[in-house]
C-alpha atoms as a PDB file:
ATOM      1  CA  UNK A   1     -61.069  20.419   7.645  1.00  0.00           C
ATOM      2  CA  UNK A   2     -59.988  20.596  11.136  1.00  0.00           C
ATOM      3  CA  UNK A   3     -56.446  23.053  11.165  1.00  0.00           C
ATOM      4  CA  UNK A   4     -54.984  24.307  14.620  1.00  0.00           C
ATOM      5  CA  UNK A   5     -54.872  28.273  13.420  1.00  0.00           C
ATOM      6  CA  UNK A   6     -52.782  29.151  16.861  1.00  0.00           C
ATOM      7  CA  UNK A   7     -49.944  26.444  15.501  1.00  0.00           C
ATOM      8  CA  UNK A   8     -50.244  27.883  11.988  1.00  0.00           C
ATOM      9  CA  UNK A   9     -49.682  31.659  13.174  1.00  0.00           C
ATOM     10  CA  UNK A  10     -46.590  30.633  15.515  1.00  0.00           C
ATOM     11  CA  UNK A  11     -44.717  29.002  12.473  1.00  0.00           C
ATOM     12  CA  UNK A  12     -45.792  32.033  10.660  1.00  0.00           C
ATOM     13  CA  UNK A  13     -44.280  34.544  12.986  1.00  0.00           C
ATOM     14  CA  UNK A  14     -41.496  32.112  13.651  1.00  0.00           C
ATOM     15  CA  UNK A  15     -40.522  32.247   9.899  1.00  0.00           C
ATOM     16  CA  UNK A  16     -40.567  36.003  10.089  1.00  0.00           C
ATOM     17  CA  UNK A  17     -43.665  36.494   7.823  1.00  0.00           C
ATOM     18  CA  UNK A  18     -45.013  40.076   8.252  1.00  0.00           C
ATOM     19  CA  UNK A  19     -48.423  41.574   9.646  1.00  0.00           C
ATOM     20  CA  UNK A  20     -49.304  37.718  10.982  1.00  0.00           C
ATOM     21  CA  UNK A  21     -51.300  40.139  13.649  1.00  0.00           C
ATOM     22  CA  UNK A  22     -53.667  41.360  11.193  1.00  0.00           C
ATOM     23  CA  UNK A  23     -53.617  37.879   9.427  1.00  0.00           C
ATOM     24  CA  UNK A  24     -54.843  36.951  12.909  1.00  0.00           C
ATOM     25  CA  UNK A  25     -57.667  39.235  13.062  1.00  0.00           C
ATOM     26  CA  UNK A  26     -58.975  38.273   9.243  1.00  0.00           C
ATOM     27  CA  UNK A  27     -58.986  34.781  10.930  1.00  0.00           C
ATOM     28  CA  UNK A  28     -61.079  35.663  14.199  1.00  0.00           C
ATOM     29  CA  UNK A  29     -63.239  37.977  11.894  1.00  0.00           C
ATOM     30  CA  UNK A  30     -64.248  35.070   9.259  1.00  0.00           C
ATOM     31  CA  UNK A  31     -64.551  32.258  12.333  1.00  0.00           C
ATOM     32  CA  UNK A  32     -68.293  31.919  11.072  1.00  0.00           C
ATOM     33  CA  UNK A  33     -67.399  31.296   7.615  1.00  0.00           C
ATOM     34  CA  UNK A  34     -66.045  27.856   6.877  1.00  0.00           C
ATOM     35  CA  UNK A  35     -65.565  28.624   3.445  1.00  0.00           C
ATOM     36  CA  UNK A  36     -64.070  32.440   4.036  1.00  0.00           C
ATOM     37  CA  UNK A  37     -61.675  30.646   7.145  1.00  0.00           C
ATOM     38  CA  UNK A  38     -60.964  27.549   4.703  1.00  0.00           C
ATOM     39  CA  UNK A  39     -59.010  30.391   1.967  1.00  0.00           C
ATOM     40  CA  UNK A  40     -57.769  32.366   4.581  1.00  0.00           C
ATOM     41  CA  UNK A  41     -55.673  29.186   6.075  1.00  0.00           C
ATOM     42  CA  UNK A  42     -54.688  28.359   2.404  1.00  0.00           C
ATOM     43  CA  UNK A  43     -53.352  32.154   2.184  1.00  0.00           C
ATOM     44  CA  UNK A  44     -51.003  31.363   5.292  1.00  0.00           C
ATOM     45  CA  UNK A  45     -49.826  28.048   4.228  1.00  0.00           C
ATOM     46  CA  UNK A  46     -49.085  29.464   1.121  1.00  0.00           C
ATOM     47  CA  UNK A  47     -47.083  32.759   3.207  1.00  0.00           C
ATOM     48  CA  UNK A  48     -45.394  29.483   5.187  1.00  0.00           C
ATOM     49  CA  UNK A  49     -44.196  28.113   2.308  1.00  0.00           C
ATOM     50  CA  UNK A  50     -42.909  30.741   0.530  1.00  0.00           C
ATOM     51  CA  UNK A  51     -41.382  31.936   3.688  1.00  0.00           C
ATOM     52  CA  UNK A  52     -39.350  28.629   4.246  1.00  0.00           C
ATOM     53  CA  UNK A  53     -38.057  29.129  -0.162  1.00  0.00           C
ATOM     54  CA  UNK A  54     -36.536  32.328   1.695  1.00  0.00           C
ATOM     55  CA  UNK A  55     -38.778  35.140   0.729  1.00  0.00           C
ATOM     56  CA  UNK A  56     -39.744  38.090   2.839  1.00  0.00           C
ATOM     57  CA  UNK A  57     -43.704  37.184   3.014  1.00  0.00           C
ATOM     58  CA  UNK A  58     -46.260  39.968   4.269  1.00  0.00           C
ATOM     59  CA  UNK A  59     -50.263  38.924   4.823  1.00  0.00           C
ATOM     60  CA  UNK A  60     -52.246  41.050   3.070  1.00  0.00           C
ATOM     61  CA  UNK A  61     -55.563  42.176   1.458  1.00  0.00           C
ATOM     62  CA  UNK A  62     -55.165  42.726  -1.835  1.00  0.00           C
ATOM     63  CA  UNK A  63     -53.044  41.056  -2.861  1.00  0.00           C
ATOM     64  CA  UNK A  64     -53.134  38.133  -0.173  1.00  0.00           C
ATOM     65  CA  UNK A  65     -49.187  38.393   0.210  1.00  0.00           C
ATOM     66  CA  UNK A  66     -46.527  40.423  -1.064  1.00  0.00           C
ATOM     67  CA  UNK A  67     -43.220  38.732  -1.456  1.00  0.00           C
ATOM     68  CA  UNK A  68     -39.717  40.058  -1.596  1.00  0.00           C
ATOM     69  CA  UNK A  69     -36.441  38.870  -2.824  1.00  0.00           C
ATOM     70  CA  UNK A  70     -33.637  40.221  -4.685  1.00  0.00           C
ATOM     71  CA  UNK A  71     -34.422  43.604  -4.963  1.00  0.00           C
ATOM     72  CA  UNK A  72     -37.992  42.740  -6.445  1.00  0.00           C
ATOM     73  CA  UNK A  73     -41.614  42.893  -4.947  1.00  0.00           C
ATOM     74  CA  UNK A  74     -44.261  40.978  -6.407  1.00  0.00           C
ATOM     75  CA  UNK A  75     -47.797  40.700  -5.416  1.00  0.00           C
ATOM     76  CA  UNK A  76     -49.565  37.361  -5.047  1.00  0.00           C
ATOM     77  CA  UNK A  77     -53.353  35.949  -5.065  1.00  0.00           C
ATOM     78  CA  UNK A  78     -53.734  32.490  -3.545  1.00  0.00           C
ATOM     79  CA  UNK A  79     -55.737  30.539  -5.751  1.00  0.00           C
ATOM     80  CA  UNK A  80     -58.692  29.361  -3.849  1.00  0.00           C
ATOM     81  CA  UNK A  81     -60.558  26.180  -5.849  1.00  0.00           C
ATOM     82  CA  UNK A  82     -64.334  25.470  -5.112  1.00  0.00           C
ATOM     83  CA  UNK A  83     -66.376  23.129  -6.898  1.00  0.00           C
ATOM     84  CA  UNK A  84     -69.690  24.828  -8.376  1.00  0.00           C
ATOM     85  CA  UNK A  85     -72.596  23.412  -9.834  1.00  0.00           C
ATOM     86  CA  UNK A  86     -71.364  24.109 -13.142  1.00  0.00           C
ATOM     87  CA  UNK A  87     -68.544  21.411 -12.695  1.00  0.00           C
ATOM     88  CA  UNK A  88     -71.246  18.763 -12.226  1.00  0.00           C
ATOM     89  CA  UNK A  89     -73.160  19.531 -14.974  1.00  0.00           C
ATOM     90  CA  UNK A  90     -69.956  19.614 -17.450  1.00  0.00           C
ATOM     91  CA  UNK A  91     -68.959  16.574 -15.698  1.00  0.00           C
ATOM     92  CA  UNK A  92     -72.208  14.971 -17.252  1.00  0.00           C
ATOM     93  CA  UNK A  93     -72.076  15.777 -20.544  1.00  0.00           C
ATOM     94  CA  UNK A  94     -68.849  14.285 -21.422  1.00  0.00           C
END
């Protein structure tokens, strides 16, 4: 999975997501780590999305973002889906 992270971070900062710079860093920090950089660009199209619903999205840690809206502040994990040996083997006995 190719993705243009410089294009992803400008529509992040253009939607007013916050801490995109440290988002950044996690990114440039995990470059060796297809797997690490693969959940880290899920985390900011998930931030994008929410954003564009109208949210107030921050990058984190833990969680990966915090959302606001209405007076409320809820933390979120971004589900990140891997396929692990176990799958194939389940996959076989059916």
């Amino acid at each position: 999975m190719s993705v243009n992270t410089s294009k992803l971070l400008a529509v992040l900062q253009e939607l007013g997501v916050e801490k995109v710079d440290d988002y950044e860093r996690k990114l440039q920090d995990n470059a060796g780590s297809a797997e690490v950089s693969r959940d880290l660009v899920a985390e900011g199209h998930a931030a994008a999305m929410l954003a564009v619903g109208r949210l107030r999205v921050e990058m984190g840690d833990s969680p990966d973002l915090v959302l606001r809206a209405g007076g409320q502040v809820i933390g979120a994990e971004v589900k990140h889906f891997r396929r692990e040996r176990q799958d194939a083997r389940d996959e076989g006995s059916y």
